[in-house]
C-alpha atoms as a PDB file:
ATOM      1  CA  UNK A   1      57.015  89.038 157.862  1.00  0.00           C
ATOM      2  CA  UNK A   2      53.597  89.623 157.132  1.00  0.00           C
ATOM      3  CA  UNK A   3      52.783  87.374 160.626  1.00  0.00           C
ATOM      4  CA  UNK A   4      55.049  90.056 162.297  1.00  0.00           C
ATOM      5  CA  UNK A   5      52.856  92.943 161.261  1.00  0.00           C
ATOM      6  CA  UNK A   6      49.624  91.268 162.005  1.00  0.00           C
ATOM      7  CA  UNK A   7      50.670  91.438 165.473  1.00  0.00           C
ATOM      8  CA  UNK A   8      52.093  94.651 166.159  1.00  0.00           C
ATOM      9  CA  UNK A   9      48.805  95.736 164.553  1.00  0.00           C
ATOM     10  CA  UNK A  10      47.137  93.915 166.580  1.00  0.00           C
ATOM     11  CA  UNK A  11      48.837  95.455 169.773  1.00  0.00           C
ATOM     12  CA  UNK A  12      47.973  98.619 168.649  1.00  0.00           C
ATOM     13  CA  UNK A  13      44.345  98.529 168.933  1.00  0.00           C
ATOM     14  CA  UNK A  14      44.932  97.483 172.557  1.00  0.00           C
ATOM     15  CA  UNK A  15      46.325 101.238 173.350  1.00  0.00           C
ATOM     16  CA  UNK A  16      43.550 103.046 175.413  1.00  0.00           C
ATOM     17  CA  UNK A  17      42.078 106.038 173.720  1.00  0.00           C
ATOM     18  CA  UNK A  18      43.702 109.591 174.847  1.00  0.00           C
ATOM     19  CA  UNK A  19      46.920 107.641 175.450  1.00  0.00           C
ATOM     20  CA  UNK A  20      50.653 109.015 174.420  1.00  0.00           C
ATOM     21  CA  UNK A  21      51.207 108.240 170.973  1.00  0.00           C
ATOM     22  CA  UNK A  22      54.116 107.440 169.111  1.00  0.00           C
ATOM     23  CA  UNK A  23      56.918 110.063 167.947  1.00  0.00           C
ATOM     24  CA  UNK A  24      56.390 109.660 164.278  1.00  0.00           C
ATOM     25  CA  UNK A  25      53.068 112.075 165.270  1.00  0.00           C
ATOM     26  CA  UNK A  26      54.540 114.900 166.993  1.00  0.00           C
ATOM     27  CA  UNK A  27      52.102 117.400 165.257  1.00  0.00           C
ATOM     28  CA  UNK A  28      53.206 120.604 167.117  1.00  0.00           C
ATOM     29  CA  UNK A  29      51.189 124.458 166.981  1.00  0.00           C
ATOM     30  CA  UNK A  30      52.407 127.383 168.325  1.00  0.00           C
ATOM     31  CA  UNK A  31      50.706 130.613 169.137  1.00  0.00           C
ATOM     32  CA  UNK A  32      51.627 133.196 171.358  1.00  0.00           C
ATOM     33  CA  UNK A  33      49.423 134.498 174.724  1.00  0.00           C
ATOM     34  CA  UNK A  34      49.693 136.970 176.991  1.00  0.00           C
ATOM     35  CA  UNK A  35      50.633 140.331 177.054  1.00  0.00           C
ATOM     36  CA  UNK A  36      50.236 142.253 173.624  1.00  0.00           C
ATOM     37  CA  UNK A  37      50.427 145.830 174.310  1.00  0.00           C
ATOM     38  CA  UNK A  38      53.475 148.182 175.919  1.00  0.00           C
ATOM     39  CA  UNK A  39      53.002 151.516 177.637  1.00  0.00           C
ATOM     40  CA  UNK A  40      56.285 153.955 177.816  1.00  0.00           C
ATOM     41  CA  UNK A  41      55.074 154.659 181.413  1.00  0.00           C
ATOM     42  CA  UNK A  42      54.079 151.048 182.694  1.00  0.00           C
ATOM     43  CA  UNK A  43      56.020 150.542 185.636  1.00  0.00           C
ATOM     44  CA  UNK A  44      56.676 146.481 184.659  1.00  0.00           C
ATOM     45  CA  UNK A  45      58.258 144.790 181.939  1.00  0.00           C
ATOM     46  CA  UNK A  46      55.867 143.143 179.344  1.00  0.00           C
ATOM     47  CA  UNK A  47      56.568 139.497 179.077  1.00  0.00           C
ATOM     48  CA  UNK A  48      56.219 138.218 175.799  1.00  0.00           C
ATOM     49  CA  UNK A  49      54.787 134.459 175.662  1.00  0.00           C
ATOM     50  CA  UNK A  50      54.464 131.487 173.722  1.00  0.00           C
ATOM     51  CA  UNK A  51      52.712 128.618 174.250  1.00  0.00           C
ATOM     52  CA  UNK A  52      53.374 124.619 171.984  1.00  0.00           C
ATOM     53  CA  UNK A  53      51.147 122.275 172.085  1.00  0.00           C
ATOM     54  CA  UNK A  54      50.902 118.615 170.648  1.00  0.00           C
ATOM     55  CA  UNK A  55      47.511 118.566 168.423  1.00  0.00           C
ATOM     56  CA  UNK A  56      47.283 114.985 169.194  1.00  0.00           C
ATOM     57  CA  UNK A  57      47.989 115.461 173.310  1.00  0.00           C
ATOM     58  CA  UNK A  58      51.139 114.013 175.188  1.00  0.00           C
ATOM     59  CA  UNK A  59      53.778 111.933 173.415  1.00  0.00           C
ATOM     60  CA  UNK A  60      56.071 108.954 173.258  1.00  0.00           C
ATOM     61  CA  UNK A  61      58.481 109.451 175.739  1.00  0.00           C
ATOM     62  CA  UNK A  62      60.806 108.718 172.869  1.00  0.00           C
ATOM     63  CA  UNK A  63      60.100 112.156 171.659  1.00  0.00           C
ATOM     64  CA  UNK A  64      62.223 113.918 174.683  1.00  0.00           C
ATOM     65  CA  UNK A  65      65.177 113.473 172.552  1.00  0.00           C
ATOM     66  CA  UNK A  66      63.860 115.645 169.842  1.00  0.00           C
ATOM     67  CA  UNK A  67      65.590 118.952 169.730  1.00  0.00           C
ATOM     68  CA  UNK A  68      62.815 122.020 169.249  1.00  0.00           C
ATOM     69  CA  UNK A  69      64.227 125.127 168.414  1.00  0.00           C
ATOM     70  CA  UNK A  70      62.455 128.852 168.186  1.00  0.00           C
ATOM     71  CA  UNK A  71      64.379 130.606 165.037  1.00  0.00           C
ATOM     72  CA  UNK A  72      64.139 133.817 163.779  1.00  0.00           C
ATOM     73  CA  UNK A  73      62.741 134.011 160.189  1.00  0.00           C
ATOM     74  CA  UNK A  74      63.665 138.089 159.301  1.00  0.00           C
ATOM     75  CA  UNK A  75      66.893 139.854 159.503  1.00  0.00           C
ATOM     76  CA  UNK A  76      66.563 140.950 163.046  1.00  0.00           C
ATOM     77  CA  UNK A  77      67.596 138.887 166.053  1.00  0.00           C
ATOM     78  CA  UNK A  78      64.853 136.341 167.697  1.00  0.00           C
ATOM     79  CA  UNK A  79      63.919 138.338 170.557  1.00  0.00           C
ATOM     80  CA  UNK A  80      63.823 141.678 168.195  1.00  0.00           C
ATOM     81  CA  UNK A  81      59.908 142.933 167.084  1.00  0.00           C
ATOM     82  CA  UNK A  82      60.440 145.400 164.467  1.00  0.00           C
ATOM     83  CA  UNK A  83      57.885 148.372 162.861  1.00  0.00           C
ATOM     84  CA  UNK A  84      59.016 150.074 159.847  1.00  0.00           C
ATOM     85  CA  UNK A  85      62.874 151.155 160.505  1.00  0.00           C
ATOM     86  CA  UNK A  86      61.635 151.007 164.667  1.00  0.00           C
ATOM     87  CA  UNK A  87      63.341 148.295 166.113  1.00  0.00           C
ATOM     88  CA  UNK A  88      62.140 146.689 169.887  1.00  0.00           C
ATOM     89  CA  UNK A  89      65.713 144.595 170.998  1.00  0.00           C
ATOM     90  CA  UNK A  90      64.108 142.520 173.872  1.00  0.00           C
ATOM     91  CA  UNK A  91      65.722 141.070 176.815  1.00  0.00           C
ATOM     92  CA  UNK A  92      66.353 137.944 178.227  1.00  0.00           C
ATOM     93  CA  UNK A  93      63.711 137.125 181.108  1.00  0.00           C
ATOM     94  CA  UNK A  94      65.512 136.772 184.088  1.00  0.00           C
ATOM     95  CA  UNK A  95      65.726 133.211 185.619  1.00  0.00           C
ATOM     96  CA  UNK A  96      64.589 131.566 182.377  1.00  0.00           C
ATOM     97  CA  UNK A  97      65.162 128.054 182.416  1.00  0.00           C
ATOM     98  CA  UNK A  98      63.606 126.651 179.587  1.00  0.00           C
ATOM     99  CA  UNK A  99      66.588 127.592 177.142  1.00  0.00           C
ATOM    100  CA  UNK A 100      69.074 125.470 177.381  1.00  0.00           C
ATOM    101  CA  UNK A 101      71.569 127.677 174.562  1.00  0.00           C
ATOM    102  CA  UNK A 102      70.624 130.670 172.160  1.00  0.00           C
ATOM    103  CA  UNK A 103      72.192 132.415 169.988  1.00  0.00           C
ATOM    104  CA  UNK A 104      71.082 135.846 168.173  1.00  0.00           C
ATOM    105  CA  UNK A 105      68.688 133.810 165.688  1.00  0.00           C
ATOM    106  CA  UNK A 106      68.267 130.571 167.575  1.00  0.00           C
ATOM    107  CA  UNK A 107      66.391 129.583 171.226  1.00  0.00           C
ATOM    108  CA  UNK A 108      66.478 126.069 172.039  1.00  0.00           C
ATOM    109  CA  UNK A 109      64.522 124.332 174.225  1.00  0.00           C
ATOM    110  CA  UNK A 110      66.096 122.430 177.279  1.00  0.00           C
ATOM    111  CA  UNK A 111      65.877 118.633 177.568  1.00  0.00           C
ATOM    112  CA  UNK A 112      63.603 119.357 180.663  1.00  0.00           C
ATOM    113  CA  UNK A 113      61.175 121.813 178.449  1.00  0.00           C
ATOM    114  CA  UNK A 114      61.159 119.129 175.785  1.00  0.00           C
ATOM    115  CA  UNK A 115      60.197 116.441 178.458  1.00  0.00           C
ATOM    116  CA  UNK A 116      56.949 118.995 179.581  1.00  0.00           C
ATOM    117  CA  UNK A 117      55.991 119.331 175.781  1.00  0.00           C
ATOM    118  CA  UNK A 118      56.632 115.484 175.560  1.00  0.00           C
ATOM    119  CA  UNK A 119      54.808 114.534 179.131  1.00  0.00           C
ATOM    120  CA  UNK A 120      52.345 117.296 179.273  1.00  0.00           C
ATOM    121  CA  UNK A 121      51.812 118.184 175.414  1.00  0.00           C
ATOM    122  CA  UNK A 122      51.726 121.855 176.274  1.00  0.00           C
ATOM    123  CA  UNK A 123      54.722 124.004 177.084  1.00  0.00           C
ATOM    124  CA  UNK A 124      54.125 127.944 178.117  1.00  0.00           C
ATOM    125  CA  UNK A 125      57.406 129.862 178.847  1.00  0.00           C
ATOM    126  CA  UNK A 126      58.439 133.795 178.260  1.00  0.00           C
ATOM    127  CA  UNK A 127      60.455 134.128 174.707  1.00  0.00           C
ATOM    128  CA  UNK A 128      61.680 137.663 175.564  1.00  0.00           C
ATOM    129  CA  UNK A 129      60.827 140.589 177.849  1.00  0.00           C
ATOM    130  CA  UNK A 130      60.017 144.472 177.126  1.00  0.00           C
ATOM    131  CA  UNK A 131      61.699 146.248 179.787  1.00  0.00           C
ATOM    132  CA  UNK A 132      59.880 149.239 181.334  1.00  0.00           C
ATOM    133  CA  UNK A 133      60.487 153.178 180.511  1.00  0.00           C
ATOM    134  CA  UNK A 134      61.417 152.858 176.813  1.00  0.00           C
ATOM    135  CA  UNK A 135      59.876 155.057 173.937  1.00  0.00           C
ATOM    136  CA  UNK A 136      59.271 153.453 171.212  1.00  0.00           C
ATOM    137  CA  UNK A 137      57.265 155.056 168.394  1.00  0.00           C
ATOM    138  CA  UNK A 138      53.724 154.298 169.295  1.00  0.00           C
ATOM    139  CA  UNK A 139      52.516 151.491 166.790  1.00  0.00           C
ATOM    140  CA  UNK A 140      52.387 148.045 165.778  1.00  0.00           C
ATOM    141  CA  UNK A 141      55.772 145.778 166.015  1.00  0.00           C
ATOM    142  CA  UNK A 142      56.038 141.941 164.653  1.00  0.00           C
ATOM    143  CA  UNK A 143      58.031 139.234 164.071  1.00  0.00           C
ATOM    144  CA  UNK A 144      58.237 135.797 162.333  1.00  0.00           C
ATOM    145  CA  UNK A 145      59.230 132.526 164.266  1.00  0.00           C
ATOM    146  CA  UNK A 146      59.785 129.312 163.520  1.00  0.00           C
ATOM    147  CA  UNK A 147      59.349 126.490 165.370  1.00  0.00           C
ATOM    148  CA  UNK A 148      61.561 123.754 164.211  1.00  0.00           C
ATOM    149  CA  UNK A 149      62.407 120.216 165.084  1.00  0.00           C
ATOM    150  CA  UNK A 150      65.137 118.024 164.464  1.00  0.00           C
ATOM    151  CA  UNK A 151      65.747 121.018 161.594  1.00  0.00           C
ATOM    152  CA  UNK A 152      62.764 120.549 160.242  1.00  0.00           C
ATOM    153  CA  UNK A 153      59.990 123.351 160.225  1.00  0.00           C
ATOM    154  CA  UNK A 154      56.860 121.966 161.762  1.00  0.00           C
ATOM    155  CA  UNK A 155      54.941 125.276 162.625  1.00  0.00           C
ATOM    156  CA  UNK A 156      55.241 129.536 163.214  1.00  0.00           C
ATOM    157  CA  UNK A 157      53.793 132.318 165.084  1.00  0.00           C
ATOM    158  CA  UNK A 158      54.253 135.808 163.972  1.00  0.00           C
ATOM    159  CA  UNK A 159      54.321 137.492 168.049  1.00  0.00           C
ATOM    160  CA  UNK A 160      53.369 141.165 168.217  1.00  0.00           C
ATOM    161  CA  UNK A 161      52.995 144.043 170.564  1.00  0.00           C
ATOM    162  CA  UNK A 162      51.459 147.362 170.575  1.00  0.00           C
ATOM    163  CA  UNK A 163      53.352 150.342 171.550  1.00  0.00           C
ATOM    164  CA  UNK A 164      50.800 152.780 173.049  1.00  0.00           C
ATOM    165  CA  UNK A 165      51.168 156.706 172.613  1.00  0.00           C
ATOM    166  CA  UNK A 166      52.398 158.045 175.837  1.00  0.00           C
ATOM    167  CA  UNK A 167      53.953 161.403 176.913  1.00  0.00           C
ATOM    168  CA  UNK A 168      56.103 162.260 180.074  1.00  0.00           C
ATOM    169  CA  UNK A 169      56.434 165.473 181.561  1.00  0.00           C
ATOM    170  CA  UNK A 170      60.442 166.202 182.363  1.00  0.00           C
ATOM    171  CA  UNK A 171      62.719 169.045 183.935  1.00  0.00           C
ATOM    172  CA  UNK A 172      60.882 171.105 186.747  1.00  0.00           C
ATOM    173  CA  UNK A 173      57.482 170.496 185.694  1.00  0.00           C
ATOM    174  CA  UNK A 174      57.620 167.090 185.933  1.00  0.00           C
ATOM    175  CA  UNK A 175      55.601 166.994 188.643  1.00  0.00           C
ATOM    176  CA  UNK A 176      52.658 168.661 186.211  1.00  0.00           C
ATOM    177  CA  UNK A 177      53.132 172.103 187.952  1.00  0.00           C
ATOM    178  CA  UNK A 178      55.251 175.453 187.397  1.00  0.00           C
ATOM    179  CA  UNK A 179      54.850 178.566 188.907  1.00  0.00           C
ATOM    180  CA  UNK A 180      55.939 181.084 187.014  1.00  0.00           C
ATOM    181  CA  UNK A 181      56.259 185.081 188.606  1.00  0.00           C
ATOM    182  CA  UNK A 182      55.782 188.707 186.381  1.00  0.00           C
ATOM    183  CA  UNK A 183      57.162 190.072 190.238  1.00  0.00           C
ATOM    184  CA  UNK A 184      56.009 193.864 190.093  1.00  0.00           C
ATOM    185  CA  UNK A 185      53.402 194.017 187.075  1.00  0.00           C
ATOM    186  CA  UNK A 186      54.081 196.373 184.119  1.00  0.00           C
ATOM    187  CA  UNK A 187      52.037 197.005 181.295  1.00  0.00           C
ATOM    188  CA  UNK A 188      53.294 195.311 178.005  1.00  0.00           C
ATOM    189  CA  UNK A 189      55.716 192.479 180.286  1.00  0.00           C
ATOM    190  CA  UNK A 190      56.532 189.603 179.140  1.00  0.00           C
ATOM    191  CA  UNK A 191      57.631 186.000 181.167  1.00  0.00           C
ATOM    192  CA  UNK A 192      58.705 182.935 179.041  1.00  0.00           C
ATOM    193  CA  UNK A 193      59.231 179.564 180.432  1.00  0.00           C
ATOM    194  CA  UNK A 194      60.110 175.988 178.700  1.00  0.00           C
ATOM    195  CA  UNK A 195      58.592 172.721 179.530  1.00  0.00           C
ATOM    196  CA  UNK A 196      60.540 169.554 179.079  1.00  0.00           C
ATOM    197  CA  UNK A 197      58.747 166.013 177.493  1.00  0.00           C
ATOM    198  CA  UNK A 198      59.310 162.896 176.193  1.00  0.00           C
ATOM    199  CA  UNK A 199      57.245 161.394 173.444  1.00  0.00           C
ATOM    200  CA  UNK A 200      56.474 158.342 171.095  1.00  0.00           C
ATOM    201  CA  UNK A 201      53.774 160.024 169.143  1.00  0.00           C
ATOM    202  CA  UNK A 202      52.726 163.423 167.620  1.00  0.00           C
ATOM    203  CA  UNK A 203      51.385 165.733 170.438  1.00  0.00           C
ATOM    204  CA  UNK A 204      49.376 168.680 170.459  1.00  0.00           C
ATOM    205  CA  UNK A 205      48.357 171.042 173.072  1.00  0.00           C
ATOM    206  CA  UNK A 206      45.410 173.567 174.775  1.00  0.00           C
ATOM    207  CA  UNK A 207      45.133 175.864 177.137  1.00  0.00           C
ATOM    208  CA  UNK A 208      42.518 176.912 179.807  1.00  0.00           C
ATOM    209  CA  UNK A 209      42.609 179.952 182.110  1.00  0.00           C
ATOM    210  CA  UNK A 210      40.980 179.277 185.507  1.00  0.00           C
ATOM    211  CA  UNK A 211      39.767 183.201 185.087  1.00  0.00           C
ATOM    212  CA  UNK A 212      39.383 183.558 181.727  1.00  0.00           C
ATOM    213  CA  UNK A 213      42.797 184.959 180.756  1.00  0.00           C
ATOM    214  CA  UNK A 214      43.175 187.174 183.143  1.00  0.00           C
ATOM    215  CA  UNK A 215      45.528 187.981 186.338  1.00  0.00           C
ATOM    216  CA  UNK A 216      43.129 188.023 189.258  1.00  0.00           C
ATOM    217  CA  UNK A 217      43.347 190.294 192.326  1.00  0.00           C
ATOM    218  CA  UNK A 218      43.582 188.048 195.684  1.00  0.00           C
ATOM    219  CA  UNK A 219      40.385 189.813 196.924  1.00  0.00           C
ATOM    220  CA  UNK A 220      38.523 188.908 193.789  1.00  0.00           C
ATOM    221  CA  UNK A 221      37.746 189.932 190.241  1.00  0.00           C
ATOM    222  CA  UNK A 222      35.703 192.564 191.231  1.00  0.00           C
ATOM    223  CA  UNK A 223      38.478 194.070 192.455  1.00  0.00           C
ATOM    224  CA  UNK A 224      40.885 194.250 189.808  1.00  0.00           C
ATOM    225  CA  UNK A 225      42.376 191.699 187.385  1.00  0.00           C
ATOM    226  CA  UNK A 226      44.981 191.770 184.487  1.00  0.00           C
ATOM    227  CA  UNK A 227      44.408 190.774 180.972  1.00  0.00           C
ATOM    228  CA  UNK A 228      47.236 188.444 179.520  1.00  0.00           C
ATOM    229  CA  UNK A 229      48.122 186.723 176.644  1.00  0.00           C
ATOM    230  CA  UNK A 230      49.485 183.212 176.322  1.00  0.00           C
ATOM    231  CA  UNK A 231      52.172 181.865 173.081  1.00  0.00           C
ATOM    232  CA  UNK A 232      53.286 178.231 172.615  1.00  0.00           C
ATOM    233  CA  UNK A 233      56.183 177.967 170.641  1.00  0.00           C
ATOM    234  CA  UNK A 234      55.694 182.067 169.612  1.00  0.00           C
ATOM    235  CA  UNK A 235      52.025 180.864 168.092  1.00  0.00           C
ATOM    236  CA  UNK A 236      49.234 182.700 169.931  1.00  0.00           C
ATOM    237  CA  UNK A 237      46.502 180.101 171.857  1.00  0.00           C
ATOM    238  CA  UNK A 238      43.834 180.450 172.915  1.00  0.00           C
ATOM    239  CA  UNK A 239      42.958 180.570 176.715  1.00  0.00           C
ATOM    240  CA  UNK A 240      39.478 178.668 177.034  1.00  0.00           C
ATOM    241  CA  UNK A 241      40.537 175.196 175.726  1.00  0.00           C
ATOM    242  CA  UNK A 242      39.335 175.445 172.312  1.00  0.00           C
ATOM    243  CA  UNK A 243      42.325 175.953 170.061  1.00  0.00           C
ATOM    244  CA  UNK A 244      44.845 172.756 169.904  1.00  0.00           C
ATOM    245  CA  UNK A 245      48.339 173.704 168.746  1.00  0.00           C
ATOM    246  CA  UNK A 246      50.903 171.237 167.683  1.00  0.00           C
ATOM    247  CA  UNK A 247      54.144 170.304 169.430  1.00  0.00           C
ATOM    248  CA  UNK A 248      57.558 169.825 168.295  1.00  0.00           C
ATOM    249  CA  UNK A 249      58.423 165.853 169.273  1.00  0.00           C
ATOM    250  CA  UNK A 250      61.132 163.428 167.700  1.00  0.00           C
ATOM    251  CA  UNK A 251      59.916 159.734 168.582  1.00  0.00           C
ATOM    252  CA  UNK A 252      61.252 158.829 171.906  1.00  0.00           C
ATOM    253  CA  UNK A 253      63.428 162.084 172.332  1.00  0.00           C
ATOM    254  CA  UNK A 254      63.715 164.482 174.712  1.00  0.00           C
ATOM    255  CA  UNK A 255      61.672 168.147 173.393  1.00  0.00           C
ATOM    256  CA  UNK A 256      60.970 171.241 175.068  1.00  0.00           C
ATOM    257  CA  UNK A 257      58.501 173.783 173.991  1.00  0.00           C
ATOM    258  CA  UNK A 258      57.827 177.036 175.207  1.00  0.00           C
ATOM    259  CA  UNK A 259      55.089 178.966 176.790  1.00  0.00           C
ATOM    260  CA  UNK A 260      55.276 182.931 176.512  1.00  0.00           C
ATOM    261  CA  UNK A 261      53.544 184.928 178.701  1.00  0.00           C
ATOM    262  CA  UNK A 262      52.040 188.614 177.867  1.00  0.00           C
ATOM    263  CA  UNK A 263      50.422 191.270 179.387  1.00  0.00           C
ATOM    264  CA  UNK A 264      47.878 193.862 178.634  1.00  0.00           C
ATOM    265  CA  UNK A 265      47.761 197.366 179.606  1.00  0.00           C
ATOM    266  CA  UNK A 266      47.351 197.194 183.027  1.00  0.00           C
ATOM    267  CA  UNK A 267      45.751 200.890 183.970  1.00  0.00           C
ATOM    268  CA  UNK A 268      45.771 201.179 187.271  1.00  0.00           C
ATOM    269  CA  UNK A 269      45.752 198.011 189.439  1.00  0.00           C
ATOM    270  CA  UNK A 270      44.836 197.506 193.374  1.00  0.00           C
ATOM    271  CA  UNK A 271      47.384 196.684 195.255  1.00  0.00           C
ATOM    272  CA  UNK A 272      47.931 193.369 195.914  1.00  0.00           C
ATOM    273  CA  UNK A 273      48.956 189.910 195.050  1.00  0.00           C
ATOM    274  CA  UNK A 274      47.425 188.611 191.364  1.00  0.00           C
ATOM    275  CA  UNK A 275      47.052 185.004 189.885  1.00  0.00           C
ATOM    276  CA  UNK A 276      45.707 182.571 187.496  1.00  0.00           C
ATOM    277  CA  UNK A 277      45.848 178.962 186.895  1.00  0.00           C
ATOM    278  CA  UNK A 278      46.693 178.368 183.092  1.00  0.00           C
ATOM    279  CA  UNK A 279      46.132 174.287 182.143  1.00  0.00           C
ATOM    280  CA  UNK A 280      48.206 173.112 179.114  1.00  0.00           C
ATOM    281  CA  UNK A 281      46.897 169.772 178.162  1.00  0.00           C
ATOM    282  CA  UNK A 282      48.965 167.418 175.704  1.00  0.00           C
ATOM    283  CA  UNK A 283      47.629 164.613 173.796  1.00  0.00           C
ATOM    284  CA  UNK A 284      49.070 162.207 171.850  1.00  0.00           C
ATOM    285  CA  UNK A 285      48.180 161.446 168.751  1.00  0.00           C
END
């Protein structure tokens, strides 16, 4: 026996260096890449990635029979990032090929992903996918994987992404413009209009007059113009920009707000056709 060991010993030292090495070392990281942060307006999913690699570079051949698994280690489902009581469910990336079954806790790896790890000692491939247009509340969301083989535990990687504030105009002003009309002006009249949004965040708002608060006579306002003033939500703002009121939002609901219009006394206007360009700005928070 001890002859016997001498030798394969022996044969060992023969192996080249950076050559595949035997499945009893399949020391295996993970770590995820790629995309980390979601905007409610992006236009494209955000593909969520992980990369394994073999610390020691390519394996035994032998080691394509191992079965590598990607489990969940919280109480949501493995595709699931979670924030607080906020939950992301992601999707299944179309076309993926590198699962060969999965259930709600549990991906696992195809034979021919296996082979890559085993043959290339690197695997890359898309866990789960953020589909476009959601609102999240803006923030931080995480999970905890495991990456086990043969049932045993041999690494983790906590993936996250960050769910940027974002706002989206709805309704008729969607396009960022509403005209609204007083028709024949009288002193004292009032016009009230809503504006639609969605949110993720906490939003306030300001408001600039293009003439200073003020209904402006076609010809000019040396001609004549028309004090007014301007209520968001029945709270008086200001009309040069420098007063910020807040908005009414529930995370990733629908809201409206609304924007009052009043006039002055009016005296004794040219006639003609009057107008101003009020801004509302929103920003997230």
């Amino acid at each position: 026996m001890k002859t016997a060991a001498a030798a394969i010993s022996a044969l060992c030292l023969l192996v080249p260096a950076g050559a595949a090495h035997a499945c009893t070392e399949f020391n295996l990281v993970a770590q995820q890449i790629g995309e980390t942060g979601y905007n409610p307006n992006g236009l494209s999913p955000v593909a969520m990635q992980i990369e394994l690699f073999l610390l020691d570079g390519p394996a035994d051949q032998s080691c394509a029979s191992n079965t590598v698994e990607i489990t969940s280690q919280t109480t949501q489902g493995v595709r699931d990032l979670v924030m607080g009581g906020s939950v992301i469910a992601g999707t299944t990336p179309p076309g993926q090929s590198v699962f060969s079954s999965y259930t709600d806790k549990t991906l696992r790896l195809s034979p021919q992903a296996v082979d890559q790890l085993v043959s290339a000692g690197r695997l890359v491939f898309d866990y789960t996918w953020i589909e476009p247009g959601s609102f999240y509340p803006a923030g931080l969301y995480t999970s905890l994987l495991s990456v086990d083989v043969n049932g045993i535990e041999m690494a983790t990687v906590e993936p996250d992404v960050t769910v940027y504030p974002a706002v989206r105009l709805l309704g008729e002003a969607s396009n960022g413009y509403k005209k609204v009309d007083f028709e024949t002006l009288q002193s004292h009249e009032e016009i009230t209009t809503d504006f639609v949004y969605q949110s993720n965040a906490k939003l306030t708002v300001t408001a600039h007059s293009l003439n200073n608060g003020a209904l402006v006579h076609e010809d000019g306002v040396n001609i004549y113009s028309v004090p007014y003033s301007a209520f968001i939500n029945d709270q008086k703002i200001a009309t040069n920009g420098a007063q910020s009121l807040n908005l009414n939002t529930q995370a990733g609901q629908a809201g409206s707000s609304s924007i009052r219009l009043r006039l002055g006394d009016i005296g004794a206007p040219v006639a003609g056709q009057y107008a101003d360009v009020l801004t509302l700005s929103i920003t997230t928070d």
